[in-house]
Each structure stands twice: as C-alpha cells, then as structure tokens.
Protein backbone atom coordinates (compact mmCIF):
# COMPACT_ATOMS: atom_id res chain seq x y z
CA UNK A 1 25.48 12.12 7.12
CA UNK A 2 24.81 10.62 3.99
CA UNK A 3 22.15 9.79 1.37
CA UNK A 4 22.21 5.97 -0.20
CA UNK A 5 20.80 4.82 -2.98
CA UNK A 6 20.63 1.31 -4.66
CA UNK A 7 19.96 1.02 -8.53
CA UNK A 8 19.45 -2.14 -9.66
CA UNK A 9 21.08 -4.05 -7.29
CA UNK A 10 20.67 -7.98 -7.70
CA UNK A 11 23.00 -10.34 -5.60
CA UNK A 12 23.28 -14.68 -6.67
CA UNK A 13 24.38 -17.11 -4.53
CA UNK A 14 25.48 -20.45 -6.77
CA UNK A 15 22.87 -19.30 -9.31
CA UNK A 16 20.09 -18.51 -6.90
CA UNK A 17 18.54 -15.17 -6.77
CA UNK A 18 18.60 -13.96 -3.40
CA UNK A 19 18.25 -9.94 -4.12
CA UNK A 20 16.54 -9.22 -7.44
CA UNK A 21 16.43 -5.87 -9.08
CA UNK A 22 16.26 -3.52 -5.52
CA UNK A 23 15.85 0.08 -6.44
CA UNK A 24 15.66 2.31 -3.46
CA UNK A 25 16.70 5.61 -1.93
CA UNK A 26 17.15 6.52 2.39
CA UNK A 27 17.19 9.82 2.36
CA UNK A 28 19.60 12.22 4.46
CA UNK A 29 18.63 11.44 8.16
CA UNK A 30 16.09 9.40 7.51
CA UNK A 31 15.39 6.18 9.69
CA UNK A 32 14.73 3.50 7.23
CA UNK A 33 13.44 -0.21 8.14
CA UNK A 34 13.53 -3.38 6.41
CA UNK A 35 11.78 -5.97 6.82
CA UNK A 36 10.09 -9.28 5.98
CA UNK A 37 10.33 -13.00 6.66
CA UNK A 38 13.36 -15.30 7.37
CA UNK A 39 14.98 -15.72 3.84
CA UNK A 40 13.85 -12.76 2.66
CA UNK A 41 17.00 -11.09 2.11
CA UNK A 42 17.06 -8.25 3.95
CA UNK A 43 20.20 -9.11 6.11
CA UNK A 44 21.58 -9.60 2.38
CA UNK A 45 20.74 -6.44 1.43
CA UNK A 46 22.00 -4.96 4.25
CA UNK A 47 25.68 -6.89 3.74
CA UNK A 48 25.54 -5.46 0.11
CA UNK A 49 25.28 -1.72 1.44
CA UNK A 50 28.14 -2.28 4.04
CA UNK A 51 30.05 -3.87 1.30
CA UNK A 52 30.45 -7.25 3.76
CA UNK A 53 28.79 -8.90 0.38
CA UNK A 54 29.60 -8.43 -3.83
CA UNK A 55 26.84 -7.49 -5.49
CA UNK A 56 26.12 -9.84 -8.66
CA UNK A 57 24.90 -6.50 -10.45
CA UNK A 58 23.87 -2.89 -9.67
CA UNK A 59 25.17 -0.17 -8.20
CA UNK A 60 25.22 1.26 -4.29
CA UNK A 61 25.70 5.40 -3.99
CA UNK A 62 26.28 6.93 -1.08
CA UNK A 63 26.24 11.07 -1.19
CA UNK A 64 26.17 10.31 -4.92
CA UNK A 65 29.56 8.19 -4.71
CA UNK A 66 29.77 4.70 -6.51
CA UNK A 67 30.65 2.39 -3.89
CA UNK A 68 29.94 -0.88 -5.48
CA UNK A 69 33.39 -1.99 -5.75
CA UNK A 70 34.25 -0.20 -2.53
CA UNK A 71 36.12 -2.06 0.87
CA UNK A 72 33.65 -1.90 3.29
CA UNK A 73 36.28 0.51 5.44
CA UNK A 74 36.10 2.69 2.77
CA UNK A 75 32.59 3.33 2.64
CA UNK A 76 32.81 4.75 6.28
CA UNK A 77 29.57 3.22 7.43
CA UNK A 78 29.12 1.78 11.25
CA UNK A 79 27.78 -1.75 11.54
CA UNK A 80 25.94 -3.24 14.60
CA UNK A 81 25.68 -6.83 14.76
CA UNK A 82 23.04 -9.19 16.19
CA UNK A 83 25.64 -10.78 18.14
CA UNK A 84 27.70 -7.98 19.12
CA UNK A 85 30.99 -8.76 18.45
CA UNK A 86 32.72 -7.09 21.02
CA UNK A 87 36.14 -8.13 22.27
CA UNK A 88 35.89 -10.03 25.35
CA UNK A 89 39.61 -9.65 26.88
CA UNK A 90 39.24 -5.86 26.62
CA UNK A 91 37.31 -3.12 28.48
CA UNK A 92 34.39 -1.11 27.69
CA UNK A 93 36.61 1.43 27.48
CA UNK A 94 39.07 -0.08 24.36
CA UNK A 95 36.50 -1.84 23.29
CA UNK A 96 34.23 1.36 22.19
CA UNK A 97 37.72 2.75 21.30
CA UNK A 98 39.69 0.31 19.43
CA UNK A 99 38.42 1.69 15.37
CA UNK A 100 40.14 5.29 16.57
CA UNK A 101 43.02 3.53 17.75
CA UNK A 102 43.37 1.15 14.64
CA UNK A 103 43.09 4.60 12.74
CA UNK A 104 45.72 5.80 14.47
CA UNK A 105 44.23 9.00 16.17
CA UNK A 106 45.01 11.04 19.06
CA UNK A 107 44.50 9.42 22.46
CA UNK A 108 43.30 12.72 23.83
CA UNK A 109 40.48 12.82 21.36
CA UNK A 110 40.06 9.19 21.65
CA UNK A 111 39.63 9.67 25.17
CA UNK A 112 36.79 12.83 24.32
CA UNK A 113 34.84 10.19 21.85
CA UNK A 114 35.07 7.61 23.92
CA UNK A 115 33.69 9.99 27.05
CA UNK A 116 30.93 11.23 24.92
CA UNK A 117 29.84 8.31 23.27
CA UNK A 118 29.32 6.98 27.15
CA UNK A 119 27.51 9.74 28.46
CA UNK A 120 24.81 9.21 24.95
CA UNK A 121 24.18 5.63 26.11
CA UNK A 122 24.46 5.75 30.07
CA UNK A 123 27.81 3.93 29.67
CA UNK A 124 30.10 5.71 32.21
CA UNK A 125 30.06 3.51 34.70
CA UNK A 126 30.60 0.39 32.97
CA UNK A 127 33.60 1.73 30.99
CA UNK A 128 35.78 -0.58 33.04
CA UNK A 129 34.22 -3.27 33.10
CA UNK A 130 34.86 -6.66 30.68
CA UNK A 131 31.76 -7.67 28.12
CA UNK A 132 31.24 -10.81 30.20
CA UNK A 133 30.37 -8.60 33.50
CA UNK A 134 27.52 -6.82 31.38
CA UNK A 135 24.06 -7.77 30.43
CA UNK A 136 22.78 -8.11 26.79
CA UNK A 137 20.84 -4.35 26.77
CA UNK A 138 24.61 -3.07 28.11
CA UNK A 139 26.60 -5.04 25.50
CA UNK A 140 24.14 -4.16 23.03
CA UNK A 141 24.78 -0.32 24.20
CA UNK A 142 28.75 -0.94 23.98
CA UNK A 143 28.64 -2.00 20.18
CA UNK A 144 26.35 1.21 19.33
CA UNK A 145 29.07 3.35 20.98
CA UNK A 146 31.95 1.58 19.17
CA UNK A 147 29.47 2.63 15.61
CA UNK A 148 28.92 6.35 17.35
CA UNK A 149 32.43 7.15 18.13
CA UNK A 150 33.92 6.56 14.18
CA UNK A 151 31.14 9.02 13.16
CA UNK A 152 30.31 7.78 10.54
CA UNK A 153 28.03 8.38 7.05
CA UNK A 154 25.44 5.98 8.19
CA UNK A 155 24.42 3.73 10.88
CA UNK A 156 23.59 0.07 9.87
CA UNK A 157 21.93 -2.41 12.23
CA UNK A 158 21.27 -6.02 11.51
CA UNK A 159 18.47 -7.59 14.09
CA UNK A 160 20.30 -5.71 17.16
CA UNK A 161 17.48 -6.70 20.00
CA UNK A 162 17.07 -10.49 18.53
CA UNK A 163 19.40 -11.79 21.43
CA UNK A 164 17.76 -9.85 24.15
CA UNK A 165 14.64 -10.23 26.49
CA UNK A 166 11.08 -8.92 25.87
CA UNK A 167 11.85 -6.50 28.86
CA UNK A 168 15.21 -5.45 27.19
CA UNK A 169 14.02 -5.56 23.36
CA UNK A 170 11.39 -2.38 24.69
CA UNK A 171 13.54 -0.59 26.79
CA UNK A 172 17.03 -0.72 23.74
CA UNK A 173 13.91 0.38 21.10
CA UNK A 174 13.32 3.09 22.98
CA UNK A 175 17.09 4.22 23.06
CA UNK A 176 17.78 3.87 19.56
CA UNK A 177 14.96 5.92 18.46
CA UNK A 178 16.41 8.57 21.02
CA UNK A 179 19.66 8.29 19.67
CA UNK A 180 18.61 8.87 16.34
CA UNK A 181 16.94 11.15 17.00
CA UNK A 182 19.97 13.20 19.17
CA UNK A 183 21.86 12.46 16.19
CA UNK A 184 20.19 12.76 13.12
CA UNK A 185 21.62 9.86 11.81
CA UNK A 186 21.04 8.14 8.34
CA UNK A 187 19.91 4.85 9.91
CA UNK A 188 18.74 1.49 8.14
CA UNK A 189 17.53 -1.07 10.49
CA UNK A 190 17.20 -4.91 9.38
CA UNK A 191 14.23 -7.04 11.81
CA UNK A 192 11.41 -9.42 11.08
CA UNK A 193 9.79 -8.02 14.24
CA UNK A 194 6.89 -5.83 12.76
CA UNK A 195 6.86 -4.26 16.31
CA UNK A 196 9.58 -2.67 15.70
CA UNK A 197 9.71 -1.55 12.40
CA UNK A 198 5.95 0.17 12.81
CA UNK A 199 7.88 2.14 16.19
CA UNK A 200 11.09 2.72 14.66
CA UNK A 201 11.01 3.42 11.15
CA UNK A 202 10.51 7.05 9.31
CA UNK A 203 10.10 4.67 6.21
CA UNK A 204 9.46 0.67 6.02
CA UNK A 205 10.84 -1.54 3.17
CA UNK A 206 8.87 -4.57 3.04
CA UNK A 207 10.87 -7.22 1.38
CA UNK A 208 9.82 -10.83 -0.14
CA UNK A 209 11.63 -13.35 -1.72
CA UNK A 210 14.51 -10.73 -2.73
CA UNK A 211 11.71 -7.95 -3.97
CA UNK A 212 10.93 -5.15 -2.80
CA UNK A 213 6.85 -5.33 -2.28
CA UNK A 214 5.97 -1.65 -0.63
CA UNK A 215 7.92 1.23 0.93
CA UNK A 216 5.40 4.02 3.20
CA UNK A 217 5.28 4.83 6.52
CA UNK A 218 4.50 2.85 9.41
CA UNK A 219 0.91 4.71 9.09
CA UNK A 220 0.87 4.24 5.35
CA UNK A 221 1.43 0.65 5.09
CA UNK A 222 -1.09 -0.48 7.73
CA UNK A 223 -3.56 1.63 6.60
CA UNK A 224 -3.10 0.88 2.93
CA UNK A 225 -1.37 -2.03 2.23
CA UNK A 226 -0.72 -3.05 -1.42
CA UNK A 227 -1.20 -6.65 -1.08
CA UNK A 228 -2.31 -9.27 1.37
CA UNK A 229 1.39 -10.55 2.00
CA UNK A 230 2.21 -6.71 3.12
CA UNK A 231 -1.61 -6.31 5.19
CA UNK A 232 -1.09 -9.90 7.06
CA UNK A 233 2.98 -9.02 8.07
CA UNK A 234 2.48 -5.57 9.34
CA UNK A 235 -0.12 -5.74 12.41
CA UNK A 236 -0.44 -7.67 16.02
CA UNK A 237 -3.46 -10.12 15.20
CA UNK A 238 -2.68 -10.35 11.79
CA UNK A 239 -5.37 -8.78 9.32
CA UNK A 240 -8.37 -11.37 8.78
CA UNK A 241 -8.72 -12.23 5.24
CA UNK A 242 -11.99 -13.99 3.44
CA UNK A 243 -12.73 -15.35 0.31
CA UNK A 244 -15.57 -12.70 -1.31
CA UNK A 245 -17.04 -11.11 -4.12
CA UNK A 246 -17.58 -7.45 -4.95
CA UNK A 247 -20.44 -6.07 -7.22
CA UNK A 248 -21.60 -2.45 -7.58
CA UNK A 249 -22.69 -1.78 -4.65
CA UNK A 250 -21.75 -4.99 -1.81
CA UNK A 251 -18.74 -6.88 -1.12
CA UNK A 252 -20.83 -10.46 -0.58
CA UNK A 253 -19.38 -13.15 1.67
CA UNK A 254 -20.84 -16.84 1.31
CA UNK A 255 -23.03 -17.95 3.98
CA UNK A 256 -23.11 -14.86 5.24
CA UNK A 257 -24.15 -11.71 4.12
CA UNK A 258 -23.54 -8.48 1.70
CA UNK A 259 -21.74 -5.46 3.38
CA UNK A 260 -22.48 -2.45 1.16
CA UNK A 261 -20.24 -0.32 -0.35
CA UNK A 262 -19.73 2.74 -1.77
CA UNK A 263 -16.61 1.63 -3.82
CA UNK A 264 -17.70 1.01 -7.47
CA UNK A 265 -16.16 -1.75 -8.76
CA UNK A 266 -16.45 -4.45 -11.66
CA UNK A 267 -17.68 -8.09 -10.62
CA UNK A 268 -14.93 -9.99 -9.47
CA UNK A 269 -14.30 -12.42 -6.88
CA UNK A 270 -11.85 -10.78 -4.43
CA UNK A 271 -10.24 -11.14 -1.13
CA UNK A 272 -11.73 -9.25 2.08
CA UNK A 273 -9.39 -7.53 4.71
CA UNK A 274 -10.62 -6.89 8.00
CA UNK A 275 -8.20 -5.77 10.99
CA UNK A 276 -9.21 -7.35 14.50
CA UNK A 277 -9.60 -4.05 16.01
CA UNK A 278 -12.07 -2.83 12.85
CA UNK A 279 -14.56 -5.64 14.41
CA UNK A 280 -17.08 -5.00 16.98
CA UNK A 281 -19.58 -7.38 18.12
CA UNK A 282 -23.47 -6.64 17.90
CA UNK A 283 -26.63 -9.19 18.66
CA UNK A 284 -26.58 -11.51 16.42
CA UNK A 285 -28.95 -10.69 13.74
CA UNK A 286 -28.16 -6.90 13.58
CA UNK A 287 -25.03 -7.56 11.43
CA UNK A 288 -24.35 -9.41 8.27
CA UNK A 289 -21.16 -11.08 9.88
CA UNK A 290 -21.75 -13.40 12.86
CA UNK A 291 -20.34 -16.63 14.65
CA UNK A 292 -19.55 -18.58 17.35
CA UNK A 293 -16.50 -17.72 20.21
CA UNK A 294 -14.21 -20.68 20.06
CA UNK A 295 -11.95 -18.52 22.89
CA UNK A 296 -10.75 -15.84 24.04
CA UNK A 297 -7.54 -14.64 25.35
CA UNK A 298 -6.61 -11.97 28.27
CA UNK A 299 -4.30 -9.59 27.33
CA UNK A 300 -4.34 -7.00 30.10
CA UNK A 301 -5.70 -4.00 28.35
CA UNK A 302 -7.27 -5.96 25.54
CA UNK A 303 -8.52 -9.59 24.49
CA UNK A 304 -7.99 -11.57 21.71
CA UNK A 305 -11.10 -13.44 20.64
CA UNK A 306 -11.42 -16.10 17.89
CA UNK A 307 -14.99 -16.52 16.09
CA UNK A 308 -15.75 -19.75 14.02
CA UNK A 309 -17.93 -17.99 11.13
CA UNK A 310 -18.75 -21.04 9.17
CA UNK A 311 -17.14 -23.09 6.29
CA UNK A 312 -13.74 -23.68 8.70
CA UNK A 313 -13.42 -19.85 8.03
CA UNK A 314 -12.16 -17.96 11.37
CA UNK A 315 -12.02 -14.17 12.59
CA UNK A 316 -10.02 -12.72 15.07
CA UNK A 317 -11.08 -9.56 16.76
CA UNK A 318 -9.25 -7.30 19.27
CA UNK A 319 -11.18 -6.25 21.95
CA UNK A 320 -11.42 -3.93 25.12
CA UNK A 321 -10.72 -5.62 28.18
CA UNK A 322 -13.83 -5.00 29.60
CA UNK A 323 -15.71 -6.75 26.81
CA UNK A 324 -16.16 -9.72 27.78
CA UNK A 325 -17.68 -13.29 25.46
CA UNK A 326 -18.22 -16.76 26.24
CA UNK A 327 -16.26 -19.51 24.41
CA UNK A 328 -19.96 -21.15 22.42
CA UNK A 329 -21.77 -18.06 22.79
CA UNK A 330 -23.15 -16.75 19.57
CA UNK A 331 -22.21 -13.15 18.28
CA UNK A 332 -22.72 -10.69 15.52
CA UNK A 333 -20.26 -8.68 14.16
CA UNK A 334 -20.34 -5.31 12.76
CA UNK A 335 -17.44 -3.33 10.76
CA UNK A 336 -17.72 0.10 9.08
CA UNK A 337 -17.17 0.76 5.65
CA UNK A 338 -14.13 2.68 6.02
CA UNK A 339 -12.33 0.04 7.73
CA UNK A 340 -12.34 -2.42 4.69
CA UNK A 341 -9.24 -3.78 2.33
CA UNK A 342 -10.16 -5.42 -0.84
CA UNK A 343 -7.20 -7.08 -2.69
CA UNK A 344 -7.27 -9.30 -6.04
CA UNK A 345 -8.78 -12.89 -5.63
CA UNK A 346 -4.89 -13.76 -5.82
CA UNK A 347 -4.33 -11.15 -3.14
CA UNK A 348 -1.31 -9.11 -5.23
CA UNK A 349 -3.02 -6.16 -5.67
CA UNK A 350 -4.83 -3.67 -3.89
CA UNK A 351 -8.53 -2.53 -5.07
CA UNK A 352 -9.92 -0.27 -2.27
C-alpha cells in the first residue's frame, strides 16, 4: 500500500477556485474521510488524486513519487464510483475481471483473483449473473471487487452508498470497514453523510469552500471542533449555538442567565455550543437555561425535543425515550461545564 500526500495543491475551473492551497498527508493504511457540503470540493479533490482531473498547481506523492503529471493508470490506484459503472452486457464474473484481462494477465490467475475477490464480498453466487439481475448493495459489492482484484496502492471511493437505501447504506458501511480492515488498505472515502465519516474514518478531512478547515478523529472533531461550521456539520441534531458573552468567571446569555465557568477568559462577546445530548431538563427555576416545548419527536430509543428559549432563539435536546415533555409545558435546562464550546463571536475560532 501506499502513503499520499498533497502539497499545495490548488485546482481552477474558468478562473474559479474550486481547491485552494490543500496540504495533507493519509498515511500507510490509514482510512481517511472527506467531507463537507455539496460544492465543497471534495469529489474534486478526490479526481485530482486519481489523476481523472489536472491540477492548476501543486503536487500529489504517492510512496514519495510525483504523480502530478501522471495518467491516472499509471498511478495504480482503484476507483469506486457513485454510480458504479459496471458493464451491463457482461457477467459478474468479466465484469470484476475485465482490468486483468485489459492488462493482459494469465486467465488462471485471473480466475484465482476473481475467486477471491468473491469469496471477500459474498459474491460467489452472483458471479453469473448480469448487473441488471442484482440489487444496488450487490452492484455496489461488484465494483469494490473489480478495485480489489488490480491490487492496487490505494482504494478511492467517491459517495459509494449515495444510490442505495437507508437499509443498504448500513449494512455496505459495515462491509467496507470490514474490508479495510481484512486488507489494510490505504483508503480515502469522499461523502457529505457525517454518519458515515464519524463510523468510517481513522481520520476526517473537513472541507469548505475548497479549504481544508480541520483534520482529527471522528472523537477529536466532535469533541473539539475548531469552529462552528466544523461543530454544526459533524453531529445528528446539529450542535445548538447562542449568541453570548464570556467574562472571568460566566459565559452570560441574554434573558437568561450566567453559567459559570472555570475557563478564564477576556470579555468578549462569543458564540455558545451546546450538543443536544449535553442538555438535561430540570424544574424550571433550578437552572439558568429554561423554555417552553414547541414538540417533540419519537425516535425509538431517543426523542428529539425542540425548546423555544426566548428572543426566536431555539434548543434542541436529545433525550431518553423514556423522558417524556409536553409540547407548552415549561422546562429548565441544565448542562455541565465540561460539556461547553465557546467559539469567536464570528464563530472561526475555537476558545474553550
């Protein structure tokens, strides 16, 4: 396998920036995710490793090798598709091993990559069988064997569960991480489901507008994100985020209360993170959050509830089942200390 790094790499499109300076480095084996918004330019970025796009500037390395001005052959990376791209008129079978045959290798150890490859991803019945006769988790499968069998430096994947079913999405996750993990592949994984980069990844990439704006671990970027764009994209509610102001010892949130802190920071005015699941709800009084329960949502294990606060300001919390509240009924809410994110008032930058 293979290590790859970028240095520098920028990439224009009629004069518009769509990557802009990316400096980065997937290590030997490692899984690496990226991720962001539409537009963001991480299928871009992900073209520019494979060499399927020029870069405008910069340089891509793989094992130390310049492979800027590479063919994208030549690079001997494996691409998976959102949409497959598998041949319809040909079997499983040719279609897993038509690379080896384009290379020109032996059909007996065709026939032993092809087997193999199979047996990995529960194939082996299916080999006969036409794309059209398969469903989108099987297809999906198919074009992973087709990367598998060329073994190659590094597996690339652009959005490979977008086309597939909730059901599907969970159960192809699951194999991908397995197969990595049989492998020990150096894997880079493009999806704007946060889902799946926070199950997946060894390392996240979270991209913006063509930048990169943090690199961690799944763990590392929840629970210390470096701005409010990163803390709102990575988490399932969203992070909660309030206007406030910090002083030595309270964060202080208008028309409603101080929260104390130990944190010793200049005055400023700042902005206040608070994860749904960081809430809990007291009597109201005890706490120096509160509101009222516009509604609440089922969720099977856990329920989503929405809290008007005041000054068309709105919480979200993420609670046990069990727990139930009363669209109207008036709450307090408590959150410990450790559990807080303050950014800049402009949200860029991370103070605690």
């Amino acid at each position: 396998m293979a290590e790859i790094r970028l240095e520098n790499l920028s990439k224009s499109f009629n004069g518009h920036d769509v990557i802009r300076d990316v400096s980065l480095k997937v290590a030997d084996g490692e899984f690496c995710v990226f991720v962001g918004p539409s537009g963001c330019g991480k299928s871009t970025l992900l073209r520019l490793i494979a060499g399927l796009e020029e870069a405008t500037s910069g340089k891509v390395l793989i094992s130390g090798e310049d492979v800027t001005r590479l063919e994208p052959y030549d690079r001997q990376l494996a691409m998976v598709f959102q949409s497959y791209a598998l041949y319809p008129h040909m079997s499983v079978r040719d279609n897993i091993a038509f690379a080896l045959r384009t290379a020109r290798m032996r059909e007996d150890r065709i026939s032993a990559k092809v087997a193999e490859a199979a047996r990995i991803l529960r194939l082996e019945s299916y080999l006969d069988r036409k794309p059209a006769a398969l469903s989108g988790g099987q297809r999906q499968r198919v074009a992973i064997g087709r990367a598998i069998v060329r073994e190659p430096r590094a597996f690339l994947f652009d959005e490979p569960l977008s086309n597939l079913d909730a059901a599907l999405r969970t159960d192809t996750r699951v194999e991908i991480a397995a197969l990595h993990r049989s492998l020990n592949a150096t894997t880079i994984y493009v999806t704007h489901d946060q889902t799946e980069a926070m199950t997946l990844a060894d390392r996240i990439v979270v991209l913006k507008d063509g930048r990169v704006m943090q690199t961690g671990s799944p763990e590392e970027l929840y629970k210390k994100p470096s701005s409010v764009f990163v803390a709102q994209f990575l988490g399932s509610p969203k992070m909660n985020i309030l206007d406030a102001s910090v002083d030595a010892d309270a964060i202080r949130i208008e028309a409603q209360g101080a929260i104390p802190t130990s944190a010793r920071l200049p005055t400023q005015a700042c902005k206040l993170g608070l994860r749904p699941e960081a809430l809990s709800i007291v009597e109201p009084g005890r706490s120096v959050l509160g509101g009222t329960v516009l509604f609440s949502e089922y969720h099977g294990a856990t329920r989503m509830v929405v809290v008007d606060i005041g000054l068309n300001r709105q919480l979200t919390l993420q609670l046990p089942e069990h727990q139930r509240v009363t669209p109207g009924e008036n709450i307090g809410l408590s959150v410990s200390q450790d559990t807080l994110h303050l950014f800049s008032e402009d949200g860029s930058t991370r103070l605690v």
